[in-house]
C-alpha atoms as a PDB file:
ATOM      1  CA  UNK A   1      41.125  72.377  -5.523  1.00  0.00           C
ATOM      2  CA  UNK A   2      41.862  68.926  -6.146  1.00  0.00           C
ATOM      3  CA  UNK A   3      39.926  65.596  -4.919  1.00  0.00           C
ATOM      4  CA  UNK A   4      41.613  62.264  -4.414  1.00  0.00           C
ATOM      5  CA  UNK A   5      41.005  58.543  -3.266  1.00  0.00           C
ATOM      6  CA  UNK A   6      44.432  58.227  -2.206  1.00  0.00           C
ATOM      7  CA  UNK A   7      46.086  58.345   1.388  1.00  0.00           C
ATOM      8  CA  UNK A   8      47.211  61.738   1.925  1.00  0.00           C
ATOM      9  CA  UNK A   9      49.193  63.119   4.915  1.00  0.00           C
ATOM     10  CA  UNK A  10      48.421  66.638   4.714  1.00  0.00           C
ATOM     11  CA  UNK A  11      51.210  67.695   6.679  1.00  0.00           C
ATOM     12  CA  UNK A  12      53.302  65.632   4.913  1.00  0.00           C
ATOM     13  CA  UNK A  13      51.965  66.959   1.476  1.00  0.00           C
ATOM     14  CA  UNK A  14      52.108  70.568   2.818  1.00  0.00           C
ATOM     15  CA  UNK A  15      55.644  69.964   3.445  1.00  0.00           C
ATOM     16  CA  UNK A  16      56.324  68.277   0.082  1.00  0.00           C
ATOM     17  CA  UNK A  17      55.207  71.626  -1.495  1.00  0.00           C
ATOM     18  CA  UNK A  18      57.349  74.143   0.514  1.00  0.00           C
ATOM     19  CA  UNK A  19      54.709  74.796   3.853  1.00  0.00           C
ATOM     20  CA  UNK A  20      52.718  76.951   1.898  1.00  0.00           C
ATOM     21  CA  UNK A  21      49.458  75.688   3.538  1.00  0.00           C
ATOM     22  CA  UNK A  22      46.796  73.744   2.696  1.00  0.00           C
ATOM     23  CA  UNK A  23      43.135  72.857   3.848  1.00  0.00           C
ATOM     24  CA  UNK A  24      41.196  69.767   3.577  1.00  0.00           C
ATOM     25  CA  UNK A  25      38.119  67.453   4.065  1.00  0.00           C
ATOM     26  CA  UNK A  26      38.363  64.002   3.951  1.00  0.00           C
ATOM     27  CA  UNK A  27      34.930  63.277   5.267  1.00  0.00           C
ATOM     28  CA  UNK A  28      34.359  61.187   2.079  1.00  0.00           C
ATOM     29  CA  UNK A  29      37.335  58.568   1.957  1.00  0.00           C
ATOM     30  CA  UNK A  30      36.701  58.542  -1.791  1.00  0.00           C
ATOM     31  CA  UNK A  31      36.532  62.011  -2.887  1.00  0.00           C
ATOM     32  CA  UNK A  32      39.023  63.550  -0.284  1.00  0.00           C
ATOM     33  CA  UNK A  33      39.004  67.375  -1.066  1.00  0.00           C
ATOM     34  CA  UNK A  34      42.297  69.405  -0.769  1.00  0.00           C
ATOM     35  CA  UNK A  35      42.807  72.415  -1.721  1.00  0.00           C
ATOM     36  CA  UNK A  36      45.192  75.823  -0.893  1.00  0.00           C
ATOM     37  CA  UNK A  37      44.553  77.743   2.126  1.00  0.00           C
ATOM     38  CA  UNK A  38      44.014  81.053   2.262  1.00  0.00           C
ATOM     39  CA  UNK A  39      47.261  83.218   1.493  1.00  0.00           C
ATOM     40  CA  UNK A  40      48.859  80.207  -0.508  1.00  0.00           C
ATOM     41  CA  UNK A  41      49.931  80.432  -3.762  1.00  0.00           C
ATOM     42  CA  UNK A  42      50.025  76.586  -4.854  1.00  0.00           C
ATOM     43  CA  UNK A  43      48.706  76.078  -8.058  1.00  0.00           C
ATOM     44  CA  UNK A  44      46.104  73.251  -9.249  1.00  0.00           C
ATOM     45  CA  UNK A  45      48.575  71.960 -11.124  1.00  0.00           C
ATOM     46  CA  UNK A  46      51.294  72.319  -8.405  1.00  0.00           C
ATOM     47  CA  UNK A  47      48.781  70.576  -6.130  1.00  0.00           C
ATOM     48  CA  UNK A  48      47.433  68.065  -7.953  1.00  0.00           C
ATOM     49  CA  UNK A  49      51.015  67.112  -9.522  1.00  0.00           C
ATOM     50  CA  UNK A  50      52.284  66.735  -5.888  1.00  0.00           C
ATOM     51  CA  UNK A  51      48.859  64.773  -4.847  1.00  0.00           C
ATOM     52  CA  UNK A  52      49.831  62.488  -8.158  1.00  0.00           C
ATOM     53  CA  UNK A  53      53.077  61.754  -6.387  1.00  0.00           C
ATOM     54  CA  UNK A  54      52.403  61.706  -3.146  1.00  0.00           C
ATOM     55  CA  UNK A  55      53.223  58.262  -1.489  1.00  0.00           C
ATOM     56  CA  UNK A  56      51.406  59.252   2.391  1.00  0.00           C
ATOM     57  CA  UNK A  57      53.588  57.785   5.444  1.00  0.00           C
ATOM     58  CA  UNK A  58      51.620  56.852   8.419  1.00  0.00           C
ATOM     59  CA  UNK A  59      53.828  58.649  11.405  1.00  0.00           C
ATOM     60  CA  UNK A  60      51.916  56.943  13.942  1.00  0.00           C
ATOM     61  CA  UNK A  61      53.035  53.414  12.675  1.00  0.00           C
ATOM     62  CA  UNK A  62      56.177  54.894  11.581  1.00  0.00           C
ATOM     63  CA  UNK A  63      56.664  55.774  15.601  1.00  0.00           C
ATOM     64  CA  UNK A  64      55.455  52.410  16.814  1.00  0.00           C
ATOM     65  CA  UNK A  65      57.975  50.510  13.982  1.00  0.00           C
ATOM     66  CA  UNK A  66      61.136  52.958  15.470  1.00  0.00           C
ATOM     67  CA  UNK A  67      60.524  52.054  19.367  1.00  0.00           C
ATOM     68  CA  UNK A  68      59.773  48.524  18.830  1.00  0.00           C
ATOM     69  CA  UNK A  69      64.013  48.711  16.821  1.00  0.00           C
ATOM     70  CA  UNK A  70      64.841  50.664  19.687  1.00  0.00           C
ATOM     71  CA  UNK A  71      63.549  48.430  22.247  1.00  0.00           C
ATOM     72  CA  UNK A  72      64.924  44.999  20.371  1.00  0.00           C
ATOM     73  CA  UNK A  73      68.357  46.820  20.299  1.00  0.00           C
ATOM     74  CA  UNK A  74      68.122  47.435  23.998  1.00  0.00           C
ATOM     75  CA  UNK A  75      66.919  43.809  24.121  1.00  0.00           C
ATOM     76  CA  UNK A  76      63.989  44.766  26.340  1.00  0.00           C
ATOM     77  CA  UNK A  77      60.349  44.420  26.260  1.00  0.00           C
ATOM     78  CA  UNK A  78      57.968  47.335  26.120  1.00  0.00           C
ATOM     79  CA  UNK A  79      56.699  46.595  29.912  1.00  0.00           C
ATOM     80  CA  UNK A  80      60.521  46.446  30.533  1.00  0.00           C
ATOM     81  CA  UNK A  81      60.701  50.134  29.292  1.00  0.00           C
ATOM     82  CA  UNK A  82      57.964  51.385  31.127  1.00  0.00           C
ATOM     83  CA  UNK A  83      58.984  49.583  34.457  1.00  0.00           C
ATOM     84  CA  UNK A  84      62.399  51.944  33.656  1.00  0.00           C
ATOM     85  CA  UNK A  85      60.505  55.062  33.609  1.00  0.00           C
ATOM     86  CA  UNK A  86      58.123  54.334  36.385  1.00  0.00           C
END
């Protein structure tokens, strides 16, 4: 078990250390608790080395930044777009 203050994407961090699984509670933004799920064999050290190095990427922002490129390539606005696909 590790806790952490940091951003963390779990998937992201689950995927940093093979897809092994993890679970987590981040009800306190301060004290986020991770920790192995059941089956796993990630270490505490494994774990808290890859928390220690974790840099988290929001994907939702990460989305929004790629179609707003996509869009200025097309060199059409968003209501553009979704006039297209009406």
């Amino acid at each position: 078990m590790a806790t952490t203050s940091k951003n963390i994407n779990l998937r992201q961090l689950d995927n940093e250390l093979g897809s092994k699984g993890l679970v987590a509670n981040f009800t306190d933004p301060n004290n986020k608790i991770i920790l192995p799920a059941e089956n796993s064999n990630i270490t505490e050290t494994e774990l808290q080395n890859a928390i220690d190095l974790h840099i988290a990427i929001d994907e939702e922002a990460a989305k929004a930044e790629a179609k707003a490129a996509l869009l200025a390539q097309l060199g059409i606005t968003e209501e553009q777009a979704k006039l297209l696909l009406s």
